[in-house]
N, C-alpha and C. Protein backbone atom coordinates (compact mmCIF):
# COMPACT_ATOMS: atom_id res chain seq x y z
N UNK A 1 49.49 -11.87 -40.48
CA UNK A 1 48.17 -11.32 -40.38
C UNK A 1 47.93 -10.38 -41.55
N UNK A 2 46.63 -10.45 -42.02
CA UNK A 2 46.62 -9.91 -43.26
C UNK A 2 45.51 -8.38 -42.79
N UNK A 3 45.81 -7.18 -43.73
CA UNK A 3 45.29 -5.91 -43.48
C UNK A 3 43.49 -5.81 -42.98
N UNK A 4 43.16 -6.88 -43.51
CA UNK A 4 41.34 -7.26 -43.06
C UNK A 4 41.34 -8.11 -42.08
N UNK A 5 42.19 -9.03 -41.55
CA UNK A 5 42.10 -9.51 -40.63
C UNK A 5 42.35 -8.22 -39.12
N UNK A 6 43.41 -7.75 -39.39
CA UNK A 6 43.62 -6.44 -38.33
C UNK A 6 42.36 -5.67 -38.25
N UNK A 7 41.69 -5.51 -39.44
CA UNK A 7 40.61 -3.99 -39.27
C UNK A 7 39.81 -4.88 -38.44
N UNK A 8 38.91 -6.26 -39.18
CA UNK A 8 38.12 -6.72 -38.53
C UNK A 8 38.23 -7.48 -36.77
N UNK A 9 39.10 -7.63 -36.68
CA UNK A 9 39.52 -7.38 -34.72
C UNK A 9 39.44 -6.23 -34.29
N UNK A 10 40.02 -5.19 -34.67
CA UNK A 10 39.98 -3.54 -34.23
C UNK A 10 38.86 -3.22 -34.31
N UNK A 11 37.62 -3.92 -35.32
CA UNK A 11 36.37 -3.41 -35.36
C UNK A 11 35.50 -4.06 -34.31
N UNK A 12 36.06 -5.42 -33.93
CA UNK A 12 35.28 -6.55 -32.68
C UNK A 12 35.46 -6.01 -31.99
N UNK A 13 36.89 -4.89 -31.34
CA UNK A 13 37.67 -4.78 -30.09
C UNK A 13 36.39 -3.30 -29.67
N UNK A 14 36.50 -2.62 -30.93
CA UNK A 14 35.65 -1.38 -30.94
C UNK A 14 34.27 -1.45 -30.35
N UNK A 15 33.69 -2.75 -30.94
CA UNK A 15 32.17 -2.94 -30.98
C UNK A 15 31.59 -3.48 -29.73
N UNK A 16 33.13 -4.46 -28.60
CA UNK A 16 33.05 -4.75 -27.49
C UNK A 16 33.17 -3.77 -26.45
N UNK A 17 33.73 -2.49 -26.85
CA UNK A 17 33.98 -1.77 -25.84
C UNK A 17 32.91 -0.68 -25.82
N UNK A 18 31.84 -0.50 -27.27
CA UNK A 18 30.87 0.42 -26.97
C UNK A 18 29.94 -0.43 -26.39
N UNK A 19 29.65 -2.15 -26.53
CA UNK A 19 28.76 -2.41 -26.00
C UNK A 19 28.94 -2.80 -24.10
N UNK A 20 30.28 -2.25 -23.51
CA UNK A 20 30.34 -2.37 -22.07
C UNK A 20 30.18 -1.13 -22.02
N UNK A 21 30.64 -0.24 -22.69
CA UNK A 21 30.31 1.45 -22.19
C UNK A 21 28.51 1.60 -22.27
N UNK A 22 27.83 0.88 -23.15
CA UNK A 22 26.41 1.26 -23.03
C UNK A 22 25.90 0.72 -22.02
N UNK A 23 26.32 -0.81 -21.72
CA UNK A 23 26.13 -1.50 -20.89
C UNK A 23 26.14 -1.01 -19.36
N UNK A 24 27.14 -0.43 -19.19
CA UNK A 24 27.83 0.62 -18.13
C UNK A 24 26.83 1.48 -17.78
N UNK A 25 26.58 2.73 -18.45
CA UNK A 25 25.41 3.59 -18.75
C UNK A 25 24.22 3.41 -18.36
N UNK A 26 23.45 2.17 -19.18
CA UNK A 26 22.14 1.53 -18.85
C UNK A 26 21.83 1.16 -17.56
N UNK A 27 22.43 1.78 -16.16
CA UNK A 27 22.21 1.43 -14.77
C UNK A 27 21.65 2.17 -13.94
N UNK A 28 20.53 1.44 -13.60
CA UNK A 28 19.68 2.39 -12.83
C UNK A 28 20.53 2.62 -10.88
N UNK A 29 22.17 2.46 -10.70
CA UNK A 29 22.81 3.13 -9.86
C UNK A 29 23.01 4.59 -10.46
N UNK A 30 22.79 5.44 -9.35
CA UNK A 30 23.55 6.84 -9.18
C UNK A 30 22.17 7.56 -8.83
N UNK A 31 22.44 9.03 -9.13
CA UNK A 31 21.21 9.85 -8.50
C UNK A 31 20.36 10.65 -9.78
N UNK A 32 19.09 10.44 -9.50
CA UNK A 32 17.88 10.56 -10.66
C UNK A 32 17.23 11.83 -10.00
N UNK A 33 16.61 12.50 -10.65
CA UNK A 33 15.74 13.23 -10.45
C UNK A 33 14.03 12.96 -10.65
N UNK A 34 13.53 13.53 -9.90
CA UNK A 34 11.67 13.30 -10.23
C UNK A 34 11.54 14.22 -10.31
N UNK A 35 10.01 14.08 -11.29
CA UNK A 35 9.47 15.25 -12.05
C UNK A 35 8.89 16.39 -10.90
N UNK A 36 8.30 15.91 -10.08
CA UNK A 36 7.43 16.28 -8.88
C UNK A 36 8.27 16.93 -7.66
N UNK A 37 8.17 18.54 -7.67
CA UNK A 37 8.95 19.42 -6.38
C UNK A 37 10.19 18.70 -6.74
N UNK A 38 11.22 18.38 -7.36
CA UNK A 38 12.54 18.19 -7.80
C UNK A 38 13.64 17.68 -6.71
N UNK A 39 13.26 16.32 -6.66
CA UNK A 39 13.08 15.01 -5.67
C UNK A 39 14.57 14.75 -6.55
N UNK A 40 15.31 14.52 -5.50
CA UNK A 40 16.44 13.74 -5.99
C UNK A 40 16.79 12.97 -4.95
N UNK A 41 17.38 11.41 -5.75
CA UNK A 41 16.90 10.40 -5.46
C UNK A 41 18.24 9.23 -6.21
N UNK A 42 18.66 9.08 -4.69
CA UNK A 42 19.90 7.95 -5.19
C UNK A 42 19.64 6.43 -5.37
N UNK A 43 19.71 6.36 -5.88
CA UNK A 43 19.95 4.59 -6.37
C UNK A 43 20.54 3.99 -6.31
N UNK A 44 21.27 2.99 -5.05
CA UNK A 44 22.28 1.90 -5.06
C UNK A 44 21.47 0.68 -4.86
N UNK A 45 22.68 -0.11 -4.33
CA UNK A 45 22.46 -1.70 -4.10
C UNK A 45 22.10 -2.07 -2.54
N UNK A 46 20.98 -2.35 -1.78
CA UNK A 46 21.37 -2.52 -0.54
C UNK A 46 20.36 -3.52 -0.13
N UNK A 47 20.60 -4.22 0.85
CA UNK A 47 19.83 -5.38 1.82
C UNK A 47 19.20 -5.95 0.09
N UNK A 48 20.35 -6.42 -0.30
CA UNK A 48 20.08 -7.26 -1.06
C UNK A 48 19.36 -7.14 -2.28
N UNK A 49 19.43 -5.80 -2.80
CA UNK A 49 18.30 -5.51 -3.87
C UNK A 49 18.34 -4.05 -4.11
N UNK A 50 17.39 -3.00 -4.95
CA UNK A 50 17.89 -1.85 -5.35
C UNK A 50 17.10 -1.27 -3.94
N UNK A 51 17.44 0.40 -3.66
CA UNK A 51 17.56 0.93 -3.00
C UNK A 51 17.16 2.37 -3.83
N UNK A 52 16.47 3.08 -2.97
CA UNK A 52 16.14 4.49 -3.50
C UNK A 52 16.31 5.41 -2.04
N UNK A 53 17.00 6.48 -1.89
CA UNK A 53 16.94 7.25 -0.32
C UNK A 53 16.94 8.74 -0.86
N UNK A 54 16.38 9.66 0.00
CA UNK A 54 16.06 11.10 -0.67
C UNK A 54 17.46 11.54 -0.29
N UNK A 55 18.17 12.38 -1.31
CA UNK A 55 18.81 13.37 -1.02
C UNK A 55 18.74 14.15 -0.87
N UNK A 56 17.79 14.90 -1.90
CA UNK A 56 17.32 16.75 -1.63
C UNK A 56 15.62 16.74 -2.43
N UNK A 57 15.21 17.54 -2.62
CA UNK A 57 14.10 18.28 -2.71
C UNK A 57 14.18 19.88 -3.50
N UNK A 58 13.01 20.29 -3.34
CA UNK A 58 12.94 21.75 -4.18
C UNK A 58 13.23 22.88 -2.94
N UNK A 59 12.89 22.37 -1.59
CA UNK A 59 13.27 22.77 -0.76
C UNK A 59 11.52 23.42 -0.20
N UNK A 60 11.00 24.57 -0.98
CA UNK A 60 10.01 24.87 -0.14
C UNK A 60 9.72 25.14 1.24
N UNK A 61 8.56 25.05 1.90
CA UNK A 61 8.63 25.04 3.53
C UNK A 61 9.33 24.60 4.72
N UNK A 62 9.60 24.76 5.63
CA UNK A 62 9.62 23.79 6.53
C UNK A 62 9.08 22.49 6.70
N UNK A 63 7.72 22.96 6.59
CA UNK A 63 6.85 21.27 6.35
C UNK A 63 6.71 20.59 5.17
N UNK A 64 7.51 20.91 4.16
CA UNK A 64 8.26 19.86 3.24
C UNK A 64 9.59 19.21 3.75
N UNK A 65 10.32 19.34 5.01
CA UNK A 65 11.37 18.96 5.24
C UNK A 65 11.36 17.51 6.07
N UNK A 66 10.18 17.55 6.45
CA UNK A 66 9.53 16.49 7.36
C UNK A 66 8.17 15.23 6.94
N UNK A 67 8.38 14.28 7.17
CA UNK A 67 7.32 13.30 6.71
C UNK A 67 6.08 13.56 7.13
N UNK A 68 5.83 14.60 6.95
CA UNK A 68 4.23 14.97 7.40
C UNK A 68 2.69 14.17 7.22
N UNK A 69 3.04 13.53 5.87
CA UNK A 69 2.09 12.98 5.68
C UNK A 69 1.96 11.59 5.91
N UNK A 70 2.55 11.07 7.04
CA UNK A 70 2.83 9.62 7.39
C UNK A 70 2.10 9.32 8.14
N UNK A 71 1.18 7.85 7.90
CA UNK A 71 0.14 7.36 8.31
C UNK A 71 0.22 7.30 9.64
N UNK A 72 1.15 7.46 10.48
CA UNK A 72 1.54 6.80 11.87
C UNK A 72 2.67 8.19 12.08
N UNK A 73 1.62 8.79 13.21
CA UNK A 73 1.51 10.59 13.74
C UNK A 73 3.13 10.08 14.37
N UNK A 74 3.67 9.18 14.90
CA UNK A 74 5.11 9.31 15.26
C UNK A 74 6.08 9.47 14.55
N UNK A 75 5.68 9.32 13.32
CA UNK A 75 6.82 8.98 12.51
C UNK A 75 6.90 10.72 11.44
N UNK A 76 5.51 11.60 12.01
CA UNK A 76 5.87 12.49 11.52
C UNK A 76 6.71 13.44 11.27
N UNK A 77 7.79 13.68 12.76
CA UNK A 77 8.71 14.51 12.63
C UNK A 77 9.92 14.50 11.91
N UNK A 78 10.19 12.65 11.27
CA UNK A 78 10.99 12.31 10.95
C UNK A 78 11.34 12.70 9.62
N UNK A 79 13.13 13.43 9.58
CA UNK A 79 13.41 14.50 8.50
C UNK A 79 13.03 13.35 6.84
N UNK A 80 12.49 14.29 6.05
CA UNK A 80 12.77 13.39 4.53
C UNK A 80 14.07 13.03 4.46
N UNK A 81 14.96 14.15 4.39
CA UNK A 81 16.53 13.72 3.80
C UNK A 81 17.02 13.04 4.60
N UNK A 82 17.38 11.53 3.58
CA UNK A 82 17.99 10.53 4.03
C UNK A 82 17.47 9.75 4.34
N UNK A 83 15.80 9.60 3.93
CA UNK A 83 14.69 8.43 4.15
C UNK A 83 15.06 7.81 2.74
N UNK A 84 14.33 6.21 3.22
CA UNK A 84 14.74 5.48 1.93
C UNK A 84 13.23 5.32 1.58
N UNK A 85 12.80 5.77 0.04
CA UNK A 85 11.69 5.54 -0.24
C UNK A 85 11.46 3.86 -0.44
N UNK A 86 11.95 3.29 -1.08
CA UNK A 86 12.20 1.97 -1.45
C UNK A 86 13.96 1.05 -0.93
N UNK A 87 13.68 -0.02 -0.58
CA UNK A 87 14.58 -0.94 -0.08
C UNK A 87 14.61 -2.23 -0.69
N UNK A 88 15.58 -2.70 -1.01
CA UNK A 88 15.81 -4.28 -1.55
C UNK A 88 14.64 -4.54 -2.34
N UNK A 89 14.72 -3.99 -3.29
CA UNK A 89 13.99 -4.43 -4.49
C UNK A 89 14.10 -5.44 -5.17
N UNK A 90 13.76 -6.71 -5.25
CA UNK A 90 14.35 -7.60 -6.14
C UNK A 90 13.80 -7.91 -7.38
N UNK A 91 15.42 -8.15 -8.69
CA UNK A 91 15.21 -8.20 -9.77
C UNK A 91 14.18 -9.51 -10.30
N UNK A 92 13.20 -8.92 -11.19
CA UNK A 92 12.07 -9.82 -11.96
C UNK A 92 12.13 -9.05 -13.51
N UNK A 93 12.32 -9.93 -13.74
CA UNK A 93 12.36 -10.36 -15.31
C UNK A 93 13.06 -8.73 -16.07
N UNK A 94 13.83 -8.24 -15.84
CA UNK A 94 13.79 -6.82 -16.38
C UNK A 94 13.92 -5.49 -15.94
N UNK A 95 13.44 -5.93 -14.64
CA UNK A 95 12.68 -4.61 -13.73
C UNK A 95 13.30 -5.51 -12.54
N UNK A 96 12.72 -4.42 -10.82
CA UNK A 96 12.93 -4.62 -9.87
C UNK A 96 11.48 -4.42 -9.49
N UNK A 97 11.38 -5.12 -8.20
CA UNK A 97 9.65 -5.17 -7.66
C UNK A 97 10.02 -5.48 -5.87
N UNK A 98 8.94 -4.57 -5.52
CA UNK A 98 9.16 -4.52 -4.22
C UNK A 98 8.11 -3.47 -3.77
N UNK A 99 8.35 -2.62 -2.47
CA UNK A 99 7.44 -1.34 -2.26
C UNK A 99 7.95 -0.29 -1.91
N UNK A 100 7.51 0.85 -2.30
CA UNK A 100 7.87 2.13 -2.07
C UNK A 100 6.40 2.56 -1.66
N UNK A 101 7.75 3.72 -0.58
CA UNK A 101 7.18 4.76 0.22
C UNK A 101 6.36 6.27 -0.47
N UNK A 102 5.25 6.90 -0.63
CA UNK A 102 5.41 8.25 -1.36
C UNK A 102 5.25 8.94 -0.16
N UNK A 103 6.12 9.64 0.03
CA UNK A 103 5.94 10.77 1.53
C UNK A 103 4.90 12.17 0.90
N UNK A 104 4.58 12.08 -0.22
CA UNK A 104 3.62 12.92 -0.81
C UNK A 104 1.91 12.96 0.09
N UNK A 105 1.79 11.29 0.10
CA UNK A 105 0.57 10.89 0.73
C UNK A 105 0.43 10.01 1.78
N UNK A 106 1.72 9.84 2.12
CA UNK A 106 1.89 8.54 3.19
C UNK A 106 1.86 7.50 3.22
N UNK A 107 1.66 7.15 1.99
CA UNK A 107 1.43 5.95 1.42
C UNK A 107 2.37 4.69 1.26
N UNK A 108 2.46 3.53 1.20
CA UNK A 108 3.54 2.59 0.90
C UNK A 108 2.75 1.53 -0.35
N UNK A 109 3.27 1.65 -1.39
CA UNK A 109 2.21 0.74 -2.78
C UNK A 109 3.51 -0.71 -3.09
N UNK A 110 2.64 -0.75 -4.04
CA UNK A 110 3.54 -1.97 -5.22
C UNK A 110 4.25 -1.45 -5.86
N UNK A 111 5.26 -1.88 -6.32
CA UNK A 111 6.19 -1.27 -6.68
C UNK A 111 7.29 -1.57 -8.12
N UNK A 112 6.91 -1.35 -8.89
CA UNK A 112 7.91 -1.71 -10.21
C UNK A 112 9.08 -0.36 -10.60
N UNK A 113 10.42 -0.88 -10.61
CA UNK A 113 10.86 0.19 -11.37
C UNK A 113 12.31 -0.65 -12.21
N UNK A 114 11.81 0.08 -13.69
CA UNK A 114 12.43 -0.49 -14.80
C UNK A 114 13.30 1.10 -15.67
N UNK A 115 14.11 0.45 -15.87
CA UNK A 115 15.27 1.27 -17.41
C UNK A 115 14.74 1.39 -18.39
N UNK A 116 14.31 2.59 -19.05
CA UNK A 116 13.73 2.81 -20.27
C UNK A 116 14.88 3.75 -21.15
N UNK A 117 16.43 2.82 -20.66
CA UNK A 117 17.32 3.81 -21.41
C UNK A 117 18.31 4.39 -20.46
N UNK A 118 19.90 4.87 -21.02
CA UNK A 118 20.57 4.74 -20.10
C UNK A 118 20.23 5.91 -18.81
N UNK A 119 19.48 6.81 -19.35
CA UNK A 119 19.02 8.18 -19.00
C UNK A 119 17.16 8.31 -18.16
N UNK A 120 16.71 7.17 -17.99
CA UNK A 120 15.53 7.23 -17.79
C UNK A 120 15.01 6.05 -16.98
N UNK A 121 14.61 6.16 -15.52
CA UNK A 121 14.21 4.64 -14.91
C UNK A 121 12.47 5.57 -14.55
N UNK A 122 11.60 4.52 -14.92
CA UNK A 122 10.56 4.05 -14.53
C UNK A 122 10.36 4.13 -12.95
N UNK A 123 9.53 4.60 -12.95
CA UNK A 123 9.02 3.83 -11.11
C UNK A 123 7.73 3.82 -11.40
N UNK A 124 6.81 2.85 -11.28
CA UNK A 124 5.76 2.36 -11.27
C UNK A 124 5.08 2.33 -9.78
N UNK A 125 4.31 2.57 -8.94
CA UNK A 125 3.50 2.53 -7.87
C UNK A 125 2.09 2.08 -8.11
N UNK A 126 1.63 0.97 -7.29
CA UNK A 126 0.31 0.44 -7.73
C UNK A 126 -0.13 0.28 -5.75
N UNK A 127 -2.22 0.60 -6.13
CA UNK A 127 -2.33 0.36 -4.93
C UNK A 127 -3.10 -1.06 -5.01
N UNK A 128 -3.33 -1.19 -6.46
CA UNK A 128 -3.38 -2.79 -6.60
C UNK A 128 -3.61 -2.35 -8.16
N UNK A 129 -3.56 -3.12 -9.04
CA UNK A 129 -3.30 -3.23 -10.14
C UNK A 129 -4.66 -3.03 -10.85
N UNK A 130 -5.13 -1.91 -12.37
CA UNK A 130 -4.81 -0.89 -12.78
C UNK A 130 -4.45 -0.03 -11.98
N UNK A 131 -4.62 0.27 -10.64
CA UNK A 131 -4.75 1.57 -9.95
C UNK A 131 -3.49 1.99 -9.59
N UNK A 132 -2.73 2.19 -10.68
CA UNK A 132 -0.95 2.91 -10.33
C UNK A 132 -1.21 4.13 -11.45
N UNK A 133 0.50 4.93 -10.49
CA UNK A 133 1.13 6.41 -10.94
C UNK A 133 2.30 5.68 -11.28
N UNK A 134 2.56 6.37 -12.51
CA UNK A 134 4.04 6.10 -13.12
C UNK A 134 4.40 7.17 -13.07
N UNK A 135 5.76 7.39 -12.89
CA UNK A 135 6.63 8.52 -12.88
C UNK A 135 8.22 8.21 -13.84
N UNK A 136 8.92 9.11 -14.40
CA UNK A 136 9.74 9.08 -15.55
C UNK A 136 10.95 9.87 -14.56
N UNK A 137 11.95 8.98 -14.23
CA UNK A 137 13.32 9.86 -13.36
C UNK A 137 14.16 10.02 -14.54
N UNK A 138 14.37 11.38 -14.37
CA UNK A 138 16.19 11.63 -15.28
C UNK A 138 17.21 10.94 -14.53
N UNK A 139 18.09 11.06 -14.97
CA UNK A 139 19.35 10.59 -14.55
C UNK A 139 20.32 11.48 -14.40
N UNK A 140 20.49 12.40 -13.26
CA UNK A 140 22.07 13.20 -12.82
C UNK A 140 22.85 12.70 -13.03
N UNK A 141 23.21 12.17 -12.60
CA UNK A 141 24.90 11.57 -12.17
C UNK A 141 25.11 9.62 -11.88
């Protein structure tokens, strides 16, 4: 084996392992933050598709602790933490699509949410199309 043959493998071996570490990175699993009262917000895999469930909040009132603003007066007492805003999202072209919950307004919309980077997922909410809020999650952990 000749001295350029070694570099140029060590440089493939190099170039394969930053592109699984970015690869790695670029996943909209783990827990994000929202811009709005400081919504944190886990991201796994479940019933077949992505998954979003509240962990914490900014904390505020009492009646931020509870789904207050839910269209259906039974379901009001029911605590935020540990509601799943979104369930089994399934992947389209890029993105995931499905519906989410905003316990902001009670609302349940359309739903896009895409990777704009290993540090940044999209959530898109539409109550039919122009008529959506986009929101920009960091990425904690």
């Amino acid at each position: 084996m000749t001295v350029r043959t070694v570099l140029m493998a060590a440089a493939g071996a190099a170039l394969l392992a930053a592109g699984a570490h970015a690869a790695e990175q670029a996943s909209p699993y783990g827990q994000w933050r929202t811009p709005e009262r400081g919504g944190l917000i886990e991201v796994s895999q479940c019933d077949g598709g992505l998954c979003g469930k509240i962990l914490g909040g900014s904390g505020g009132s009492a009646e931020d602790k509870y789904d207050r603003n839910n269209k259906n007066p039974a379901l009001r007492s029911r605590p935020l933490l540990g509601m799943y805003i979104f369930r089994g999202l399934k992947p389209s072209g890029g993105s995931w699509k499905g519906s989410i919950y905003n316990p902001n307004d009670g609302g349940t919309y359309a739903a896009t949410v895409s990777l704009r980077g290993p540090g940044e997922l999209v959530v898109k909410g539409c109550v039919v199309w122009p008529l959506c809020k986009t929101q920009v999650w960091a990425k904690v952990k």
